[in-house]
C-alpha atoms as a PDB file:
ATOM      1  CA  UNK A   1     -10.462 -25.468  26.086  1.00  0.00           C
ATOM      2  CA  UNK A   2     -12.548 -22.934  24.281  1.00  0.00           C
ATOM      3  CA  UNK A   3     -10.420 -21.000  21.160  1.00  0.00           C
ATOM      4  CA  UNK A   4     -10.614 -18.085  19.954  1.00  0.00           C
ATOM      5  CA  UNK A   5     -13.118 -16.833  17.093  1.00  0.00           C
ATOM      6  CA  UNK A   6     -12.046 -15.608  14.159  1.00  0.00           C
ATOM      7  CA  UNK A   7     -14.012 -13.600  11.910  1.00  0.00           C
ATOM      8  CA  UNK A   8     -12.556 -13.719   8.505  1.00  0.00           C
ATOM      9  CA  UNK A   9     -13.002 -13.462   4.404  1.00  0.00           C
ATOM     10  CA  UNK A  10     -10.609 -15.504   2.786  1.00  0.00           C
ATOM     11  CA  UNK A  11      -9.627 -12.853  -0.046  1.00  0.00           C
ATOM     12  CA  UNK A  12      -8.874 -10.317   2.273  1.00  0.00           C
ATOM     13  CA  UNK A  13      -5.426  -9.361   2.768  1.00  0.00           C
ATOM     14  CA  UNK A  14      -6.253  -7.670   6.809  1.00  0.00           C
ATOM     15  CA  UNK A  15      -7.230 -11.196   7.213  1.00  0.00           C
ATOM     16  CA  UNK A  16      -4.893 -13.347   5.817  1.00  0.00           C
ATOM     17  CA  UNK A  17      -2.134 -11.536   7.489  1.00  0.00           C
ATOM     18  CA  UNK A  18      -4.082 -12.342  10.777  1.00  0.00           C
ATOM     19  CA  UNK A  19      -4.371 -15.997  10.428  1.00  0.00           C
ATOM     20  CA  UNK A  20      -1.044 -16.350   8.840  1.00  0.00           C
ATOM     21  CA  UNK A  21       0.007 -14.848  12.871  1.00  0.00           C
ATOM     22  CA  UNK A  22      -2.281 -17.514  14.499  1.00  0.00           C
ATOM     23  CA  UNK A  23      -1.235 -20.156  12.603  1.00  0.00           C
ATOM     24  CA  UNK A  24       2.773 -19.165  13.015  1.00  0.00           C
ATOM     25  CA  UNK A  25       2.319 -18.759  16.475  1.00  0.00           C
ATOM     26  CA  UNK A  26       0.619 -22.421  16.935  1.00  0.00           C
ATOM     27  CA  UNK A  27      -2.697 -20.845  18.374  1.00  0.00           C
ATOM     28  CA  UNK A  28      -5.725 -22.963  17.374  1.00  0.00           C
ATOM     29  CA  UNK A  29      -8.731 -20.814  16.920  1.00  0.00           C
ATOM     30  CA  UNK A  30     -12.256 -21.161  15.096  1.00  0.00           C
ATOM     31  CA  UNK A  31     -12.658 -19.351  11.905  1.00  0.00           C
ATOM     32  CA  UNK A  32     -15.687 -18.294  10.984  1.00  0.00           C
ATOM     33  CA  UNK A  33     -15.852 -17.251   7.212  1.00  0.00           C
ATOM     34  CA  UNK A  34     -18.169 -14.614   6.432  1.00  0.00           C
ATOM     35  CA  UNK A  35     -20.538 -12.988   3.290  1.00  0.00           C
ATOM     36  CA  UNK A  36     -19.847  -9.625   3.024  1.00  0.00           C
ATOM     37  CA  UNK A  37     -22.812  -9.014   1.453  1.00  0.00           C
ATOM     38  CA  UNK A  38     -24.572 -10.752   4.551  1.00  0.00           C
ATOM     39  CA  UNK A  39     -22.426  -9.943   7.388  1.00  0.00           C
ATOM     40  CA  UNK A  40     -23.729 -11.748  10.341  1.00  0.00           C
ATOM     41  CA  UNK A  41     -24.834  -9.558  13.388  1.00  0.00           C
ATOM     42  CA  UNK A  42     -23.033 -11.299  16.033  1.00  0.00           C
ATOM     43  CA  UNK A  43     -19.686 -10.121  14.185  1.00  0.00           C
ATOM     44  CA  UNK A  44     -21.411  -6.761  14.125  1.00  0.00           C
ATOM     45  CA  UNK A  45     -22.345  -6.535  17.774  1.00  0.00           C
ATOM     46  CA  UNK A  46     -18.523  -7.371  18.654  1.00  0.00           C
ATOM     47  CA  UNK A  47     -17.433  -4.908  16.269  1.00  0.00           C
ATOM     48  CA  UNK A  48     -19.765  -2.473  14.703  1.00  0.00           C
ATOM     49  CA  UNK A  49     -17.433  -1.227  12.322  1.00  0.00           C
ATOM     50  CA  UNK A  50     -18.366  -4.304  10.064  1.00  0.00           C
ATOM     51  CA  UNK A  51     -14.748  -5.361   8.575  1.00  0.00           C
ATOM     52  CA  UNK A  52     -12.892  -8.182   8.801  1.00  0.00           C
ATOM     53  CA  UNK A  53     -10.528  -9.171  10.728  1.00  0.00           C
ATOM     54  CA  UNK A  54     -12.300  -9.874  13.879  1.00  0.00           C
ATOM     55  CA  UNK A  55     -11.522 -11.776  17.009  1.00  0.00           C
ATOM     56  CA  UNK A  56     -13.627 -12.539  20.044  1.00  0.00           C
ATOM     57  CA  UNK A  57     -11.374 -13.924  22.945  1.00  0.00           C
ATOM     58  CA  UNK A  58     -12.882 -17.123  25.679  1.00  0.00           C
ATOM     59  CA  UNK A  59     -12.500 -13.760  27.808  1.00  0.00           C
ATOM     60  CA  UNK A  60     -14.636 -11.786  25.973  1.00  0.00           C
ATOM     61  CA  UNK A  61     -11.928  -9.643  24.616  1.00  0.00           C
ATOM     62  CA  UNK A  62     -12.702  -8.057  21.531  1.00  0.00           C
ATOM     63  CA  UNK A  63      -9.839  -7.536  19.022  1.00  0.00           C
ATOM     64  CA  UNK A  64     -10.721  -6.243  15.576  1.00  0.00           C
ATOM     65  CA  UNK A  65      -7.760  -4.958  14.169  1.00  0.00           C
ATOM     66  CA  UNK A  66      -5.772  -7.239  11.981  1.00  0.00           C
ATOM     67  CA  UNK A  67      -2.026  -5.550  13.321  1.00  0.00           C
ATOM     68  CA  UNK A  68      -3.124  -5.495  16.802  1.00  0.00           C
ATOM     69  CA  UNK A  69      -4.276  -9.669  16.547  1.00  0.00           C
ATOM     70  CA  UNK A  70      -0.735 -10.294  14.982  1.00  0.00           C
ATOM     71  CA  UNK A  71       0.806  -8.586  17.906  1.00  0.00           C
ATOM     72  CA  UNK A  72      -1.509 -10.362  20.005  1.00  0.00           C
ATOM     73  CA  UNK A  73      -0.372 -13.871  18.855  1.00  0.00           C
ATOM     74  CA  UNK A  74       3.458 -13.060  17.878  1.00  0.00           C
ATOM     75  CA  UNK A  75       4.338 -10.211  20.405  1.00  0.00           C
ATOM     76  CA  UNK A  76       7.038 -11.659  22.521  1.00  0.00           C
ATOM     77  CA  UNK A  77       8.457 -14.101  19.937  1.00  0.00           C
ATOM     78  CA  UNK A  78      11.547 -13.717  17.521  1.00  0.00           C
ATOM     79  CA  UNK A  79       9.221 -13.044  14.511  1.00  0.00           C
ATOM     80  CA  UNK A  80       7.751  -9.611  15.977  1.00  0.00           C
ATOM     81  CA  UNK A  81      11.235  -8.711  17.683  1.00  0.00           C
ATOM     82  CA  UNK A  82      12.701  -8.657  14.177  1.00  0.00           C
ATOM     83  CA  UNK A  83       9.993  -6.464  12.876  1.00  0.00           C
ATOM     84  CA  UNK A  84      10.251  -3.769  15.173  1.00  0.00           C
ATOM     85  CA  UNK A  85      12.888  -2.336  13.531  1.00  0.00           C
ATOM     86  CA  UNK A  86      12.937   1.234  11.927  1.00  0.00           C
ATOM     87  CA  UNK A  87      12.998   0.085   8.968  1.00  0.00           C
ATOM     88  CA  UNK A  88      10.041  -2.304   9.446  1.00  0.00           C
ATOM     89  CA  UNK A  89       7.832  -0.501  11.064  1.00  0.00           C
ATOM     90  CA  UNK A  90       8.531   2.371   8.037  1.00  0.00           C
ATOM     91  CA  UNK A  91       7.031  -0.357   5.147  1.00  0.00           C
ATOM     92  CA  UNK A  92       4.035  -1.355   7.590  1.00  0.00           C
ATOM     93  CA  UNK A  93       3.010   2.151   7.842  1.00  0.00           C
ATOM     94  CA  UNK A  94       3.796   2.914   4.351  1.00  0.00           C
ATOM     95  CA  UNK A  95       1.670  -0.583   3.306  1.00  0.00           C
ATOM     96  CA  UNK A  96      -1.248   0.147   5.772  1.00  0.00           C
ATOM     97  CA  UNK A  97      -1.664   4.113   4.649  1.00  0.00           C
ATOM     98  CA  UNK A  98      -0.371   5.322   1.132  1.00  0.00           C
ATOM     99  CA  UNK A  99       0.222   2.288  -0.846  1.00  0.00           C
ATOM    100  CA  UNK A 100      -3.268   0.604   0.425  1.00  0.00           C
ATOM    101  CA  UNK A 101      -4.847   3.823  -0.550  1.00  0.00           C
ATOM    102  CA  UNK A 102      -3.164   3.702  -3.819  1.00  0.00           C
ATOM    103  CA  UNK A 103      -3.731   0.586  -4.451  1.00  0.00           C
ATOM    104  CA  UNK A 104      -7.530   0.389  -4.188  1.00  0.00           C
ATOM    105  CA  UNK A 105      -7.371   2.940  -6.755  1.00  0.00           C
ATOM    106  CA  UNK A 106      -5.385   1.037  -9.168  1.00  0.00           C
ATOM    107  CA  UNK A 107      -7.576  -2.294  -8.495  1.00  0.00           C
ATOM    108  CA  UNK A 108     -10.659  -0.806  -8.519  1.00  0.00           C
ATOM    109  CA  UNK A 109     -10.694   2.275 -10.500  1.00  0.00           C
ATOM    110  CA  UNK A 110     -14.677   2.373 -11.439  1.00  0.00           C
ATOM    111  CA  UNK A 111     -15.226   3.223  -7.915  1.00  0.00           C
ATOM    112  CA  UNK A 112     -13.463   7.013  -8.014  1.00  0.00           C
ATOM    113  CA  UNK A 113     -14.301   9.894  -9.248  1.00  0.00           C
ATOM    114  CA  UNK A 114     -12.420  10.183 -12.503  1.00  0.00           C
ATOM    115  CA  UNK A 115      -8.638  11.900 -12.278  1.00  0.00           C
ATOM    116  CA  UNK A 116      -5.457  10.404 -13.055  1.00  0.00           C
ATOM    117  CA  UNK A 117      -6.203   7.157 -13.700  1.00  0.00           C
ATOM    118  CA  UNK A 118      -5.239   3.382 -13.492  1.00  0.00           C
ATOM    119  CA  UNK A 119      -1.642   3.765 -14.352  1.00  0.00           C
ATOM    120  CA  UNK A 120      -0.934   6.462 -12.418  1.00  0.00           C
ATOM    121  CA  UNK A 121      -1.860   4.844  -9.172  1.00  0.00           C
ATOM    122  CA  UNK A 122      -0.058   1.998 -10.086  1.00  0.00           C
ATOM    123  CA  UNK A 123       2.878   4.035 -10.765  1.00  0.00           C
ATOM    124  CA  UNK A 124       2.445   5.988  -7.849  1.00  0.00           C
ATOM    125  CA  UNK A 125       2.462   2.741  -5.758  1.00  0.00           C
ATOM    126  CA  UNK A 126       5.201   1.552  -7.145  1.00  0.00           C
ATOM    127  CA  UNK A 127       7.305   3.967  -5.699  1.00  0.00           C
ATOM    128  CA  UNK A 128       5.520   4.763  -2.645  1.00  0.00           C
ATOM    129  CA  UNK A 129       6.420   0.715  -1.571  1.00  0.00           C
ATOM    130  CA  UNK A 130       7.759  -1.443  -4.341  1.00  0.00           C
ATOM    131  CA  UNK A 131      10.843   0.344  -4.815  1.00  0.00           C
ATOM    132  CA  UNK A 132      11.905   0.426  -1.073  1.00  0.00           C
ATOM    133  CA  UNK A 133      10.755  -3.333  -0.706  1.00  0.00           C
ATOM    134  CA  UNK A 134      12.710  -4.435  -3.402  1.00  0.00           C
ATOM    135  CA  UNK A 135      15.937  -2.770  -2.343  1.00  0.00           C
ATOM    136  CA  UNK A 136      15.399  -3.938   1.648  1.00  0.00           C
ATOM    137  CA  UNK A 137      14.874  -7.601   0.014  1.00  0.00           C
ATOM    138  CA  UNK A 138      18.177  -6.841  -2.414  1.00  0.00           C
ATOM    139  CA  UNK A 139      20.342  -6.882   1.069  1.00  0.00           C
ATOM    140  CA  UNK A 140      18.576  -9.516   2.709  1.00  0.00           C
ATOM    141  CA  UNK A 141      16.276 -12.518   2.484  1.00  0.00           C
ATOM    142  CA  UNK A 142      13.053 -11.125   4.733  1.00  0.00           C
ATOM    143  CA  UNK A 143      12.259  -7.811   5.490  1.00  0.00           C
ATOM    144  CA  UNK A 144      13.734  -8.720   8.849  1.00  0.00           C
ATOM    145  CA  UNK A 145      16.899 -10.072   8.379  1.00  0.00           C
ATOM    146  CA  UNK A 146      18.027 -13.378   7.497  1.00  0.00           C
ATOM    147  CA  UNK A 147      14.696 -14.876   9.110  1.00  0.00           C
ATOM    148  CA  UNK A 148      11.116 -14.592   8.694  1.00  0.00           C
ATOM    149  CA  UNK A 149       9.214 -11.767  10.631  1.00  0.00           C
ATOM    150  CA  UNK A 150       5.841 -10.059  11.329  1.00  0.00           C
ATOM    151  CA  UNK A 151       6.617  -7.214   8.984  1.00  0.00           C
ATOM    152  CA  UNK A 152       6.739  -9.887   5.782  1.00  0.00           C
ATOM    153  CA  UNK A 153       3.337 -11.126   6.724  1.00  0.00           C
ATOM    154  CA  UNK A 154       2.154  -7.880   7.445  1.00  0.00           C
ATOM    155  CA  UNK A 155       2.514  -6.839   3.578  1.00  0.00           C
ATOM    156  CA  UNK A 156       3.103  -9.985   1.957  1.00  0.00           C
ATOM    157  CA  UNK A 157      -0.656 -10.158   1.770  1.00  0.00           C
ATOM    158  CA  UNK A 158      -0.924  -6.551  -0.232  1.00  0.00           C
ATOM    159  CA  UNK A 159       1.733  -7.110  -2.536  1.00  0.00           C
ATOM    160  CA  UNK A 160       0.197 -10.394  -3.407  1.00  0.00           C
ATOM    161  CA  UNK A 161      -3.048  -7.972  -4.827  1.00  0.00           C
ATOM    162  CA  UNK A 162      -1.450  -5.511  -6.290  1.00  0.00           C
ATOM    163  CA  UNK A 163       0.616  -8.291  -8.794  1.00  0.00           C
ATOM    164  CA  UNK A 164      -2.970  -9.948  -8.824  1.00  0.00           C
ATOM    165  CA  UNK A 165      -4.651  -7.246 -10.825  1.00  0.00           C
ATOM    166  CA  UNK A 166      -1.908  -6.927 -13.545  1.00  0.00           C
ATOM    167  CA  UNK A 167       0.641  -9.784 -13.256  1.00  0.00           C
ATOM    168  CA  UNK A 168       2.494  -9.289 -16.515  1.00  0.00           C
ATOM    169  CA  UNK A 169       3.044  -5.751 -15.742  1.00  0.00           C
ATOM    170  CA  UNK A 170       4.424  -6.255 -12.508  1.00  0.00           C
ATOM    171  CA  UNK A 171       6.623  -9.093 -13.429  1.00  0.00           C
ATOM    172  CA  UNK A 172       8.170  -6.788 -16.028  1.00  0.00           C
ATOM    173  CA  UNK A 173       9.325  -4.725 -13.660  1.00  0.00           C
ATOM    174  CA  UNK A 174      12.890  -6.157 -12.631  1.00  0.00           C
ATOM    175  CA  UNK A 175      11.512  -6.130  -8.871  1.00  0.00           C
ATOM    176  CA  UNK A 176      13.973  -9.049  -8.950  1.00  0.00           C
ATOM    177  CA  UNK A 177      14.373  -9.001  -5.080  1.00  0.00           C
ATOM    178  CA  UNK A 178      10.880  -8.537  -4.728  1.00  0.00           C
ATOM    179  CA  UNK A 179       9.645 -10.968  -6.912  1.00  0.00           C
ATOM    180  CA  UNK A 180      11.316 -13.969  -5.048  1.00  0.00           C
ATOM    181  CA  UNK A 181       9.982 -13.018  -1.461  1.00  0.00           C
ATOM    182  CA  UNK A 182       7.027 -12.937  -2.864  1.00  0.00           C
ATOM    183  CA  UNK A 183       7.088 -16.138  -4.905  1.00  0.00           C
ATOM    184  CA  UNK A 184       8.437 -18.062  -1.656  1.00  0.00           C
ATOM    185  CA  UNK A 185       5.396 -16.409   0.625  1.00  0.00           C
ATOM    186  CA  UNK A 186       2.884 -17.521  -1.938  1.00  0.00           C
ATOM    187  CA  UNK A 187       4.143 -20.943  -2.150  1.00  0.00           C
ATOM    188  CA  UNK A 188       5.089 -21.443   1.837  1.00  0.00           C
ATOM    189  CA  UNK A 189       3.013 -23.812   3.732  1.00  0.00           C
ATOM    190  CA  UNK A 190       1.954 -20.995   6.297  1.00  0.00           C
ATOM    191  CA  UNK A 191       0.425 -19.357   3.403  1.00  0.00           C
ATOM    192  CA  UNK A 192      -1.135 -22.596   1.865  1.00  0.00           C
ATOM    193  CA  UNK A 193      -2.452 -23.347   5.472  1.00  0.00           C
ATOM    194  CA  UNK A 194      -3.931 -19.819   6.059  1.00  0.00           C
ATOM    195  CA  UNK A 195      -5.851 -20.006   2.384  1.00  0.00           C
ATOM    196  CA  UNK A 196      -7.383 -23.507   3.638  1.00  0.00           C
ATOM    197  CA  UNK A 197     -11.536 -23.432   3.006  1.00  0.00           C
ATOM    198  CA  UNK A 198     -12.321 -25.486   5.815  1.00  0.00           C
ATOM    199  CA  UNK A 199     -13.774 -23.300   8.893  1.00  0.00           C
ATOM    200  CA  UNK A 200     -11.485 -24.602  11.291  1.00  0.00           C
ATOM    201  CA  UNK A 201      -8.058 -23.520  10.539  1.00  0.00           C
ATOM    202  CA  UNK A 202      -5.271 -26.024  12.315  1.00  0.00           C
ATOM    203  CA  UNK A 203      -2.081 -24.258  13.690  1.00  0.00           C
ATOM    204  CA  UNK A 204       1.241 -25.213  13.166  1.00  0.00           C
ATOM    205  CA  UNK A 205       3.997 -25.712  15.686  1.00  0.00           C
ATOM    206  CA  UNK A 206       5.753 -22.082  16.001  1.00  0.00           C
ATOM    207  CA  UNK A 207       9.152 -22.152  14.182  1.00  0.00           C
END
């Protein structure tokens, strides 16, 4: 049976929240790890916009939009019921607009025009997303509830950069909570799977 193709750059957080969803959901798929300084042209023709994630379907579906592959794989299942909470789908908008936006500012801060600066956008992120995570996480173990969910992979993968370009600072913090979710993300085996080199990534059985 032919899989699906996967488009992908290991580093990159759209894309390791979409194979973390593949590989939760148990569905085998090719992944085909790309240069982005030599993007190849068949990604391009499926999707000119030339980022990653991208996903070319045995039916020729195109899907190149890492949220709308993880509802693809998980919609239906426990993991994206529990994330379609208020509350859940709040953080996934705040991740995927202000706090990405902030935090390409505080990562890479040579690339702006000069203004307030590195700490400032780390501050600024900090209570655009940290805050709120930490106190959802204080009350529970997942973002979902008691369980695992789509909303935890959705942002695990951004949280993981942000501590990535100052880890001291960030573990200074007291995001207590915060700070264990994202210790037990970065050392699950869905995680470890999804950061695998090889180009074919095997699923796991869905929990």
């Amino acid at each position: 049976m032919q899989r699906p193709l996967l488009y992908t750059y290991r580093r990159c957080p759209y894309a390791m929240r979409a194979r973390m969803a593949l590989l939760q959901a148990g569905i085998e798929f090719e992944a085909h790890e790309i240069s982005l300084r030599d993007k190849p042209p068949e990604m391009l023709e499926l999707s000119p916009k030339g980022t990653v994630p991208v996903m070319l379907l045995p039916d020729g579906q195109v899907i190149d939009q890492s949220l709308d592959i993880m509802r693809w794989a998980l919609e239906g299942s426990s993991w994206w019921q529990r994330a379609q909470s208020a509350s859940c789908r709040a953080l996934v908008e705040a991740n995927d607009g202000p706090f990405k936006q902030l935090l390409d500012r505080y990562k890479y801060p040579q690339r702006y025009p000069a203004g307030e600066g590195q700490d400032f956008h780390r501050e600024e992120a900090a209570k655009c997303l940290l805050i709120a995570l930490d106190d959802e996480l204080g009350k529970r173990a997942f973002l979902g509830g008691d369980e695992p969910c789509a909303a935890d992979i959705a942002i695990f993968p951004f949280v993981r950069q942000f501590r990535a370009v100052d880890e001291s600072w960030f573990d200074a913090q007291g995001f207590h909570a915060l700070q264990r979710w994202l210790r037990g993300w970065m050392e699950s085996d869905l995680f470890e799977r999804c950061m695998k080199k090889p180009a074919k990534a095997a699923a796991t059985n869905p929990a």
